[in-house]
C-alpha atoms as a PDB file:
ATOM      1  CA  UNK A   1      -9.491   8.600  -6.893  1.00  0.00           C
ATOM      2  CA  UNK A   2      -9.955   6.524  -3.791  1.00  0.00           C
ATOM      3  CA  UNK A   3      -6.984   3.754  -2.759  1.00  0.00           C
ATOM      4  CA  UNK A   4      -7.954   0.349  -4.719  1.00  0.00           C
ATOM      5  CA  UNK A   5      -8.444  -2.514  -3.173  1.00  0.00           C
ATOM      6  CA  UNK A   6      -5.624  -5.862  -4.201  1.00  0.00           C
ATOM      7  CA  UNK A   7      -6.260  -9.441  -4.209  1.00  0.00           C
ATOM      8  CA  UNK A   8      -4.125 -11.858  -5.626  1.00  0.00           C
ATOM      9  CA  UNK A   9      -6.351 -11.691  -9.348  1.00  0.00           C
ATOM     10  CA  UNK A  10      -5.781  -8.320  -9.533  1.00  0.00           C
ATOM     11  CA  UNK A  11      -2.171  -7.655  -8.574  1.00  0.00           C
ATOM     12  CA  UNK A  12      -0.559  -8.454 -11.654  1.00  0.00           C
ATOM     13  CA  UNK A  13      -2.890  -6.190 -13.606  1.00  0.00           C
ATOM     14  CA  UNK A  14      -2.620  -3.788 -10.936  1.00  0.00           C
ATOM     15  CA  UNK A  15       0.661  -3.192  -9.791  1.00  0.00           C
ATOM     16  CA  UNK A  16       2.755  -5.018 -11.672  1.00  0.00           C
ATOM     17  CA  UNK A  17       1.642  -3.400 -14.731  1.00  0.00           C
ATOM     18  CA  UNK A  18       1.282  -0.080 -13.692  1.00  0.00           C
ATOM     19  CA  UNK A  19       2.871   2.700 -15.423  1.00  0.00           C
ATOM     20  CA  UNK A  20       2.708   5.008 -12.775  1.00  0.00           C
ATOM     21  CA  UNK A  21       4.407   4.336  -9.135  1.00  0.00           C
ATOM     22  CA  UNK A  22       2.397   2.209  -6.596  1.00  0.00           C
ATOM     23  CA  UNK A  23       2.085   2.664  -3.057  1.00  0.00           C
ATOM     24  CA  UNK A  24       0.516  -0.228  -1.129  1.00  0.00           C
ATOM     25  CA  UNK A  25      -0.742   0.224   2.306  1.00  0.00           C
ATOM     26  CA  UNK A  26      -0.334  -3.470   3.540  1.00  0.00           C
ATOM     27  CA  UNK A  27      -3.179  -3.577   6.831  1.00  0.00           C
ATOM     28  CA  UNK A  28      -5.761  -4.957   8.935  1.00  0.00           C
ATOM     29  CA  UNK A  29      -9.394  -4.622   9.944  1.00  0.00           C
ATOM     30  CA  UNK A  30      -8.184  -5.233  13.921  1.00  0.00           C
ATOM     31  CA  UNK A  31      -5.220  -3.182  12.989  1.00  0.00           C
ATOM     32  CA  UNK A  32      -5.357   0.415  15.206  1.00  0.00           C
ATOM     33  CA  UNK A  33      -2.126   2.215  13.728  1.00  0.00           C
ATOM     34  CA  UNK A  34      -3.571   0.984  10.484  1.00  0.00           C
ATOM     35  CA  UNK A  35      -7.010   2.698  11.280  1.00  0.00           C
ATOM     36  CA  UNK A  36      -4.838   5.587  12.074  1.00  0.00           C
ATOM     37  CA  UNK A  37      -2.801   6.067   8.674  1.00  0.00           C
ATOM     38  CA  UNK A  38      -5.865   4.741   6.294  1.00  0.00           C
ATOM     39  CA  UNK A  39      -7.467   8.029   5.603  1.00  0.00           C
ATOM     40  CA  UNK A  40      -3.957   9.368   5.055  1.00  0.00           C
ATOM     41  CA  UNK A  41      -3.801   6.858   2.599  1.00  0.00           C
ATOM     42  CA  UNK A  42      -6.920   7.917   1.249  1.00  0.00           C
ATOM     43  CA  UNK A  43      -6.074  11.693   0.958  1.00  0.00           C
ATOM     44  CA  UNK A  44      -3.175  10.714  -0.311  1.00  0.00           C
ATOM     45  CA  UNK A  45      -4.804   8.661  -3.217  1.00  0.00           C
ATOM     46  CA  UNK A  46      -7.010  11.932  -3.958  1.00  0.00           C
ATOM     47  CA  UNK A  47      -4.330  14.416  -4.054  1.00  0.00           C
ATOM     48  CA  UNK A  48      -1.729  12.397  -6.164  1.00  0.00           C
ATOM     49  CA  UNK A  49      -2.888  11.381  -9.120  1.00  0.00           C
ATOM     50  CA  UNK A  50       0.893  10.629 -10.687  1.00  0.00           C
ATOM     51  CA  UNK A  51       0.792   7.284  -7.662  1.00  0.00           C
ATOM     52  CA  UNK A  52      -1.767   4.844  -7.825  1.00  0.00           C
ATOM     53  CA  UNK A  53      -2.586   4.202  -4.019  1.00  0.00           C
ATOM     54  CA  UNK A  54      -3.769   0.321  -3.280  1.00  0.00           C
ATOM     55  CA  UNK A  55      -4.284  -1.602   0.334  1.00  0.00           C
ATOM     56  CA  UNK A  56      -3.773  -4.920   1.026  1.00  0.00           C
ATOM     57  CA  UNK A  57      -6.188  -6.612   3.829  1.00  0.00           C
ATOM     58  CA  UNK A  58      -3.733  -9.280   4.837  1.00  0.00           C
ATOM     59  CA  UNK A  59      -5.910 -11.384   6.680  1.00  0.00           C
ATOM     60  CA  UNK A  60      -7.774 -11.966   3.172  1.00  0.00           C
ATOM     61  CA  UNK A  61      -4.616 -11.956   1.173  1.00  0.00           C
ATOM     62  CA  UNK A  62      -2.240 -14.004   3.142  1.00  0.00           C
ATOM     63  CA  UNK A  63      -0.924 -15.260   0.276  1.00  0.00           C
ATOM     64  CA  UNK A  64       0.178 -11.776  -0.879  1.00  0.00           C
ATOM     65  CA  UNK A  65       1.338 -10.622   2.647  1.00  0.00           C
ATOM     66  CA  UNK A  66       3.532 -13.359   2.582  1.00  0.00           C
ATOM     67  CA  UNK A  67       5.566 -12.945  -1.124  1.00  0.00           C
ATOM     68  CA  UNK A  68       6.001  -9.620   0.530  1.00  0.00           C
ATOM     69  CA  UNK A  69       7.403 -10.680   3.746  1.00  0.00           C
ATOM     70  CA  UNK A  70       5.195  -8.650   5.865  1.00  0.00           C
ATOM     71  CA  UNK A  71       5.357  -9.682   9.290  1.00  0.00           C
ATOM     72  CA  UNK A  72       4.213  -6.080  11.339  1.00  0.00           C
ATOM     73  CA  UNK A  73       1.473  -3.727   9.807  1.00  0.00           C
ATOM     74  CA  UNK A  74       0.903  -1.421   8.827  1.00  0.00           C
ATOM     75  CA  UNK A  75       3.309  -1.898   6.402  1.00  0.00           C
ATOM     76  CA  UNK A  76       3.901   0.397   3.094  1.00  0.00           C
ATOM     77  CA  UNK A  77       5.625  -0.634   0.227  1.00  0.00           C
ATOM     78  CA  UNK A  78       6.303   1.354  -2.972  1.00  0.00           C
ATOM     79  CA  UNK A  79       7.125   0.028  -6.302  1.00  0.00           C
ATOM     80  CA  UNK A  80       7.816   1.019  -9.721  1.00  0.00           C
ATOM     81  CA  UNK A  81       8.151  -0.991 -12.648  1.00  0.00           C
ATOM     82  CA  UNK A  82       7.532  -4.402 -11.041  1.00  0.00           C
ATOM     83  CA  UNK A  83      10.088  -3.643  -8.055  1.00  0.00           C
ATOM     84  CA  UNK A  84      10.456  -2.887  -4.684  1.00  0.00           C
ATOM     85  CA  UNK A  85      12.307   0.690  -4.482  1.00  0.00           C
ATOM     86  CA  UNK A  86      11.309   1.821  -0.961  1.00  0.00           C
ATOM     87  CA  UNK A  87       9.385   0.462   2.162  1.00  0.00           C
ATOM     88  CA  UNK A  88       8.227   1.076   5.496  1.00  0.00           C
ATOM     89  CA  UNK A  89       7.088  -0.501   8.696  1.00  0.00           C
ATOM     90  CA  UNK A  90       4.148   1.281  11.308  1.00  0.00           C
ATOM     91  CA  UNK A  91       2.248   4.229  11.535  1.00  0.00           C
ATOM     92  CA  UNK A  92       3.167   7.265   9.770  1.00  0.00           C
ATOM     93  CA  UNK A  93       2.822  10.300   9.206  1.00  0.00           C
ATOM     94  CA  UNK A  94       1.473  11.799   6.055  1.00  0.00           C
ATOM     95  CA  UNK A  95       4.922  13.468   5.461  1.00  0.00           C
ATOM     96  CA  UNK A  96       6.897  10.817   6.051  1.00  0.00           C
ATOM     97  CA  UNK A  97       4.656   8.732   3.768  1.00  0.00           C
ATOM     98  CA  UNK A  98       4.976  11.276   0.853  1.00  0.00           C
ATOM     99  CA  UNK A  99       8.814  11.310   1.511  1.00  0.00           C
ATOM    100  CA  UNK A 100       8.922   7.685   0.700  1.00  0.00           C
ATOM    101  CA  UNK A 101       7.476   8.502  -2.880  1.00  0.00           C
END
């Protein structure tokens, strides 16, 4: 399953309500290191069925960038249950993205 994508009408539904955990790749179109770890994200979303992978464009969800406080992409957030439980800031690698699952 590819990474879906999150607007504000679909968050709640989306990630909020999820059962499973929820990594969000927070990035930008104009965004290199975000070019960089998006298919990473991708593979990611294909190989881990038990996480449902979403992204974040934040210059169409500004709105959403901000109630997350993201002021550097790309930023990654994971949540479970309706909370923050880990986060990170710039490019990754895919390791170090799985580790903070």
């Amino acid at each position: 399953m590819s990474a879906l994508n999150i607007t504000k009408q679909n968050f709640q539904e989306e990630v909020l309500n999820s059962d499973k955990k929820v990594l969000i790749d927070f990035w930008a179109a104009w965004c290199g290191p975000c070019r960089r770890v998006s298919p990473v994200i991708e593979e990611i979303a294909e190989e881990r069925p038990d996480v449902k992978v979403c992204k974040v464009n934040v210059d169409e969800q500004q709105e959403l960038a901000a109630e997350f406080q993201i002021m550097s992409i790309p930023a990654l957030v994971v949540m479970e249950h309706g909370k923050i439980v880990n986060q990170s800031v710039g490019a990754r690698p895919k390791a170090q993205i799985l580790d903070l699952l």
